[in-house]
Protein backbone atom coordinates (compact mmCIF):
# COMPACT_ATOMS: atom_id res chain seq x y z
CA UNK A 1 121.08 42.87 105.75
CA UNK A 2 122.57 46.02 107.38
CA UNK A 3 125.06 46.91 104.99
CA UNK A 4 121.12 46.92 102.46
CA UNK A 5 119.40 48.79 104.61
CA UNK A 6 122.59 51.36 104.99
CA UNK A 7 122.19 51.72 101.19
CA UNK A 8 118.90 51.99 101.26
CA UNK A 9 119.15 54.80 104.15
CA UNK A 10 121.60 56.98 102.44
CA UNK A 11 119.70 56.45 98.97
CA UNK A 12 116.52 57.79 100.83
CA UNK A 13 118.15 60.78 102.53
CA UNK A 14 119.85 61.79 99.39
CA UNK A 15 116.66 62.22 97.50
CA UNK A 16 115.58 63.83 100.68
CA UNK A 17 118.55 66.33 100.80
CA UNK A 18 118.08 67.22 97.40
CA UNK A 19 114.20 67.91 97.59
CA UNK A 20 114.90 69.90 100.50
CA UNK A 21 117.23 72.38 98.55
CA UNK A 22 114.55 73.66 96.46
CA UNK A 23 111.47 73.89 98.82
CA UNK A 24 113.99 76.11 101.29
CA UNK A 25 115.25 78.14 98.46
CA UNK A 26 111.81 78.90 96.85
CA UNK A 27 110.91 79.16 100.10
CA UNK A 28 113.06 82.23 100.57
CA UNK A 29 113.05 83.31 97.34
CA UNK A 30 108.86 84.24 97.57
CA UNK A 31 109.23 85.44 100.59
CA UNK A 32 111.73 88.27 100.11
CA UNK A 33 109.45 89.24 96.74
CA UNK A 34 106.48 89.02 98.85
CA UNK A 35 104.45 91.96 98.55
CA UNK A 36 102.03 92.24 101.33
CA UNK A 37 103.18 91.01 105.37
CA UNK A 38 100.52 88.29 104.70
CA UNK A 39 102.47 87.05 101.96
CA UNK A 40 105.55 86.93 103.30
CA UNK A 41 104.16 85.15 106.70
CA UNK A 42 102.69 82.32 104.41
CA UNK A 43 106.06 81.12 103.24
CA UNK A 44 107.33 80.97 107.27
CA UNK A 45 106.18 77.07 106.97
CA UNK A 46 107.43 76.39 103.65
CA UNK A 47 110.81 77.75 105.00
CA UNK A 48 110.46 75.70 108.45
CA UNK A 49 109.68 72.25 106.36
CA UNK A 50 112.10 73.05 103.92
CA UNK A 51 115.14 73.40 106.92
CA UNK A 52 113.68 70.53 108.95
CA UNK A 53 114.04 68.14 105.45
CA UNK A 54 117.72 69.59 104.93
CA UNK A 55 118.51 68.80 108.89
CA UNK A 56 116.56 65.40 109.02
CA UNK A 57 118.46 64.00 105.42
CA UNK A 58 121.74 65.39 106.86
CA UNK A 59 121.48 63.32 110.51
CA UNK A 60 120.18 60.52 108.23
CA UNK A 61 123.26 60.67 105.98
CA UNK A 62 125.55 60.74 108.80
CA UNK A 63 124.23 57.60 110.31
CA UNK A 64 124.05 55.49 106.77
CA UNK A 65 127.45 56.75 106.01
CA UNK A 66 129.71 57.08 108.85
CA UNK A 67 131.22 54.00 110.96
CA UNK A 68 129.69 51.48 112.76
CA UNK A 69 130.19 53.13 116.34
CA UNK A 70 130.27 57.00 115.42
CA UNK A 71 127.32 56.36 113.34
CA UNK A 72 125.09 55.21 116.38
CA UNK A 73 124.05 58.05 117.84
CA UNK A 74 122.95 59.33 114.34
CA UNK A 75 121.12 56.76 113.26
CA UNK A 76 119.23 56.58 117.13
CA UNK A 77 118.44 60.31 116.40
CA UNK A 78 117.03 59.72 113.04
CA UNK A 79 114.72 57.02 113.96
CA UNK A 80 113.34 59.11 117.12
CA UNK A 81 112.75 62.28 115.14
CA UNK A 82 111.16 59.91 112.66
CA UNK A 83 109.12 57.79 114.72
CA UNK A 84 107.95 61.52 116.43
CA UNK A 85 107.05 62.81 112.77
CA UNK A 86 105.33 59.98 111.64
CA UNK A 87 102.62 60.51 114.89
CA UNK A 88 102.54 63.93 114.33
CA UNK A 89 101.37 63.38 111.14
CA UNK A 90 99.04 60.60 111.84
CA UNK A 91 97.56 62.52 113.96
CA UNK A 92 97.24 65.76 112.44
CA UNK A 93 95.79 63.71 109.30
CA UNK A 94 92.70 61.99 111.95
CA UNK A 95 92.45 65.75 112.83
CA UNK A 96 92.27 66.95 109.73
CA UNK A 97 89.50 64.65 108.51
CA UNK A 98 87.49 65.02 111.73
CA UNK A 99 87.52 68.80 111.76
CA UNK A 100 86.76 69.08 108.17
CA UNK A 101 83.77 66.60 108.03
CA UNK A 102 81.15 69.11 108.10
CA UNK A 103 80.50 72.19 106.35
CA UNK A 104 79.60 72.83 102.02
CA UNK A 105 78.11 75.45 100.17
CA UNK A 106 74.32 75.71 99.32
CA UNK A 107 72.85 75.97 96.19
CA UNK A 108 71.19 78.67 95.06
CA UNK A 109 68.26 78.62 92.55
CA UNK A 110 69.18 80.85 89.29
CA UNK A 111 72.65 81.23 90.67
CA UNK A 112 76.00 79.63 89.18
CA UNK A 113 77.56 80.17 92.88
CA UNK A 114 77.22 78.66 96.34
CA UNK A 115 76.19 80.59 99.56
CA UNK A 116 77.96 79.88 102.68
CA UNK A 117 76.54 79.85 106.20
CA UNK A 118 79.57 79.93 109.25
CA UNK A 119 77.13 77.49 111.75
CA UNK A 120 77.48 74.43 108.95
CA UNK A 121 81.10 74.10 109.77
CA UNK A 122 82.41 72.48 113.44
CA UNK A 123 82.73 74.44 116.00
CA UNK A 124 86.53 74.02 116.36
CA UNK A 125 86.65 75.35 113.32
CA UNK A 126 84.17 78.18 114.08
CA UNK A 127 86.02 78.80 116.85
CA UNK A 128 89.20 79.87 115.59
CA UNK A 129 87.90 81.94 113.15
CA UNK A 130 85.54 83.86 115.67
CA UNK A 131 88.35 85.02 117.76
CA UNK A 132 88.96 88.58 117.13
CA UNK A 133 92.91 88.30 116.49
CA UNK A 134 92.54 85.77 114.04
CA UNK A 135 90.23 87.38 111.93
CA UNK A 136 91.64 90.99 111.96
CA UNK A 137 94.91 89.28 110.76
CA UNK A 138 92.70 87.24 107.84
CA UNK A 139 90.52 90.17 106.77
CA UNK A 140 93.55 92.37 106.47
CA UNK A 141 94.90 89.70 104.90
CA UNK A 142 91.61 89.42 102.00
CA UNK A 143 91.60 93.19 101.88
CA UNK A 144 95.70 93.39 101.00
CA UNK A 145 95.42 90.74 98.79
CA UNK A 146 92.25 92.67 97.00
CA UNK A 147 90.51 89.32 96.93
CA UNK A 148 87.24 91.29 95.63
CA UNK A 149 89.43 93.88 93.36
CA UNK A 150 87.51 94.88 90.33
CA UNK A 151 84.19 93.07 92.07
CA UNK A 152 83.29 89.68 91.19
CA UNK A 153 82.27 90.51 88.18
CA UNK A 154 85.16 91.31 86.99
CA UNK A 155 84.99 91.45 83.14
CA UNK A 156 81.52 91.83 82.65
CA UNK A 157 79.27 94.51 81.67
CA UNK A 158 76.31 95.90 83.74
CA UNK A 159 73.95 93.26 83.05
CA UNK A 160 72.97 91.34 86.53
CA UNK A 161 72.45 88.29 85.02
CA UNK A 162 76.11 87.68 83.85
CA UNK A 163 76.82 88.31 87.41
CA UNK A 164 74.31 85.97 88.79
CA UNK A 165 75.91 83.06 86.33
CA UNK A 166 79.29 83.30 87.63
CA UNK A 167 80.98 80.53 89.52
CA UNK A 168 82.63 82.41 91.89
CA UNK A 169 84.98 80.59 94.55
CA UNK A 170 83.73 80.79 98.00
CA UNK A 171 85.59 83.38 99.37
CA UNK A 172 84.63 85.97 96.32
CA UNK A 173 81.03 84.68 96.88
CA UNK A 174 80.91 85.16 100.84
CA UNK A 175 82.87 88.60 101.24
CA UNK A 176 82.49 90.17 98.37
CA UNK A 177 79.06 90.61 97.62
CA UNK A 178 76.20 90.62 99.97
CA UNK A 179 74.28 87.35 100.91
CA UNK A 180 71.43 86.74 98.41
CA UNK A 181 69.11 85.69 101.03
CA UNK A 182 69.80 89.38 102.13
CA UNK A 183 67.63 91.10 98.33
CA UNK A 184 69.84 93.33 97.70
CA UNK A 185 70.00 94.67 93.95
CA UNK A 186 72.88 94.00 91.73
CA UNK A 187 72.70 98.02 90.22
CA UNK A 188 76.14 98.38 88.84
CA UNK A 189 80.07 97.73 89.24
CA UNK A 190 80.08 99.59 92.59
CA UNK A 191 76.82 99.48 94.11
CA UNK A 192 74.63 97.18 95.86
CA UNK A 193 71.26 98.50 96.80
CA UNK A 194 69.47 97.57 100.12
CA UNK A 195 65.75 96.42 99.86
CA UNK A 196 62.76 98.81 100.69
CA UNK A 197 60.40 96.07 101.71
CA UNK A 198 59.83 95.56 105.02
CA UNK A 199 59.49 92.35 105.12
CA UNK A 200 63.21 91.84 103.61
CA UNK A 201 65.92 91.21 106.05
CA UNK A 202 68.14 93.84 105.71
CA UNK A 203 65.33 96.48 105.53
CA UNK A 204 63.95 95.04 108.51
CA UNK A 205 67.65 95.71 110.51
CA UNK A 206 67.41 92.13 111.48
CA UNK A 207 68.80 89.21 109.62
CA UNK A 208 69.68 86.50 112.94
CA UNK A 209 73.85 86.87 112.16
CA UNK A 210 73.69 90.37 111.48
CA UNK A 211 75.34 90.11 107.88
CA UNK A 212 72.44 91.93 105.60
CA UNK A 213 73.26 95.22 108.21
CA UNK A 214 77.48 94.68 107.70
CA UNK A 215 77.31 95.16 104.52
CA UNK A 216 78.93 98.07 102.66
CA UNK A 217 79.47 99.19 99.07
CA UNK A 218 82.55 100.67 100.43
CA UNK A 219 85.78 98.86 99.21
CA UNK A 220 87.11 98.30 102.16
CA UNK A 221 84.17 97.01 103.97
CA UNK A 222 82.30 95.19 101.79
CA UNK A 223 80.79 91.57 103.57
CA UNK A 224 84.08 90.92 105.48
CA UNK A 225 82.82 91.39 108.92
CA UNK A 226 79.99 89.32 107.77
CA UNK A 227 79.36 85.47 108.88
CA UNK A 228 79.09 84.34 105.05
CA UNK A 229 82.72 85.61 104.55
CA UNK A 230 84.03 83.63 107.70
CA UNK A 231 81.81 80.67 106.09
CA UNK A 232 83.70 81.29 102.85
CA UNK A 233 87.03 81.37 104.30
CA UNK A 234 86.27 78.05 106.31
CA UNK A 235 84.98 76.13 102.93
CA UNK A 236 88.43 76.88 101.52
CA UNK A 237 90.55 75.90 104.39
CA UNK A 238 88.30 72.66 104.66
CA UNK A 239 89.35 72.09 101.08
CA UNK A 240 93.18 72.63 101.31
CA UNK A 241 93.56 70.75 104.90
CA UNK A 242 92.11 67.76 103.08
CA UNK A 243 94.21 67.95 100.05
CA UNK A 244 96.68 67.97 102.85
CA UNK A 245 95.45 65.02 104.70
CA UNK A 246 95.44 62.48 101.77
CA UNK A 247 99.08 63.93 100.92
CA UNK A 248 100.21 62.95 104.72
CA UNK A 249 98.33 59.86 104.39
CA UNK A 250 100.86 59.01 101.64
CA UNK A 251 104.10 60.74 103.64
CA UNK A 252 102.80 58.80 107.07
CA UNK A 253 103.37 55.55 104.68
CA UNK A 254 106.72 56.62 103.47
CA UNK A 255 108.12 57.83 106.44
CA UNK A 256 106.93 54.36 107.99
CA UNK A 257 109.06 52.94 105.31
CA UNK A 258 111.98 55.53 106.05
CA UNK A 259 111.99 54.69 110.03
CA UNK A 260 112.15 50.84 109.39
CA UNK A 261 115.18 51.08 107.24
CA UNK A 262 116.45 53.78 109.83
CA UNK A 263 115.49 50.99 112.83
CA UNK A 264 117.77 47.96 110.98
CA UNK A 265 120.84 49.62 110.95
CA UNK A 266 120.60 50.35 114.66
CA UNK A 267 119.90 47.33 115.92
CA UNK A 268 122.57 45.38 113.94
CA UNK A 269 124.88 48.40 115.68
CA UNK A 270 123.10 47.04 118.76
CA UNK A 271 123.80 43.36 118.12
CA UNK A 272 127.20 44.23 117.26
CA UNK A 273 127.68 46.22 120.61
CA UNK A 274 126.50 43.47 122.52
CA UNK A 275 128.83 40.77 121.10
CA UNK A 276 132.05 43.08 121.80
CA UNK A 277 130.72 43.48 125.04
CA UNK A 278 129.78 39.85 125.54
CA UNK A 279 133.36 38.66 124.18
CA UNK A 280 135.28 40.99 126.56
């Protein structure tokens, strides 16, 4: 039964090894093409998963492959650091569900897009993205990445109606055009203008999150200091962490798999170990 689940262990830490190789080199690879400091600081845990793969596979390979009593100590490690990884992403997974519960876009009549509103979303979520360092690093990330470049309506002619017919993602929809419940006028590709009526938000000055007022034609402005863009930016983290939850739902079953064949091995070296010592 140990000398199977040795196989089995060095079979699964090969495959593992050789994943590894490419996720660390592309890894690399994109980020020394990277254009932008954003760029380049979103393949830091591509990189870090990629190394910890390579260094988990290469403990695990040690401890299928080596002898009985210099392989102890390996195969001890690997089911620790496996039994640790497996919580970690348990729980991040629970966390990731939890914290991404709440929060969706809301239909707008004659409109092919979705508005966004930051107080749907939970307020650990709303947190993070309302601290001041966090969202000077993401709006200079949206403005280096010209998110809105050529406007979101990109393509079309001058006609408002093609505009208001787009399906735009969330974050072109919440930063780069002004809130619709704002009335400002589509009037062409660079200009949005404000509403005269009084009784409009944004001519009264007075909107309750203040986004009708930080709004700017300017390029480099635009709606990213408004709520709808922090919204917008929430709605597509919400969407990526749960991709990423059902993915480590599948890994936490895996890696369950990967720490029980990791866990024979040891404690046949155990049994072993305590029949030498029992004989002597």
């Amino acid at each position: 039964m140990a000398r199977v689940s040795h196989g089995l262990l060095g079979a699964l830490n090969l495959v593992t090894l050789l994943l590894s190789l490419p996720v660390l080199c592309a890894g690399v690879y994109f980020r020394m093409r990277a254009a932008t400091e954003c760029e380049r600081a979103l393949q830091l845990p591509v990189i870090a998963f990629g190394c910890a793969l390579l260094l988990l596979s290469l403990v695990g390979l040690a401890g299928a492959c080596g002898r009985r009593g210099a392989a102890a100590p390996f195969l001890w490690t690997y089911v620790v650091f496996m039994f640790l990884l497996v919580v970690a992403v348990f729980a991040f997974t629970v966390f990731a569900f939890v914290v991404t519960n709440r929060g969706a876009g809301s239909a707008v009549s004659g409109r092919g897009y979705r508005e966004y509103r930051l107080g749907d979303y939970s307020g650990w979520l709303q947190a993070r993205i309302a601290e001041p360092e966090t969202w000077r690093r993401v709006e200079s990330c949206l403005v280096e990445a010209r998110v809105c470049g050529g406007r979101v309506h990109s393509g079309l002619g001058q006609d408002a109606m093609e505009l208001y017919k787009q399906h735009l993602s969330p974050i072109r929809s919440g930063c780069c055009k002004p809130p619709t419940w704002c009335g400002f006028r589509y009037v062409n590709a660079t200009f949005w203008e404000a509403p005269r009526s009084s009784g409009s938000p944004a001519a009264a000055g007075d909107d309750g999150d203040g986004d009708c007022r930080a709004w700017s034609n300017s390029e480099q402005v635009l709606c990213f200091e408004c709520d709808a863009c922090k919204a917008a930016v929430l709605e597509t983290v919400k969407k990526k962490w749960k991709t990423v939850a059902i993915l480590n739902a599948v890994l936490s079953r895996s890696l369950s798999l990967s720490t029980h064949w990791g866990a024979a091995p040891c404690a046949a070296t155990a049994a072993s170990a305590s029949s030498i010592m029992a004989l002597t």
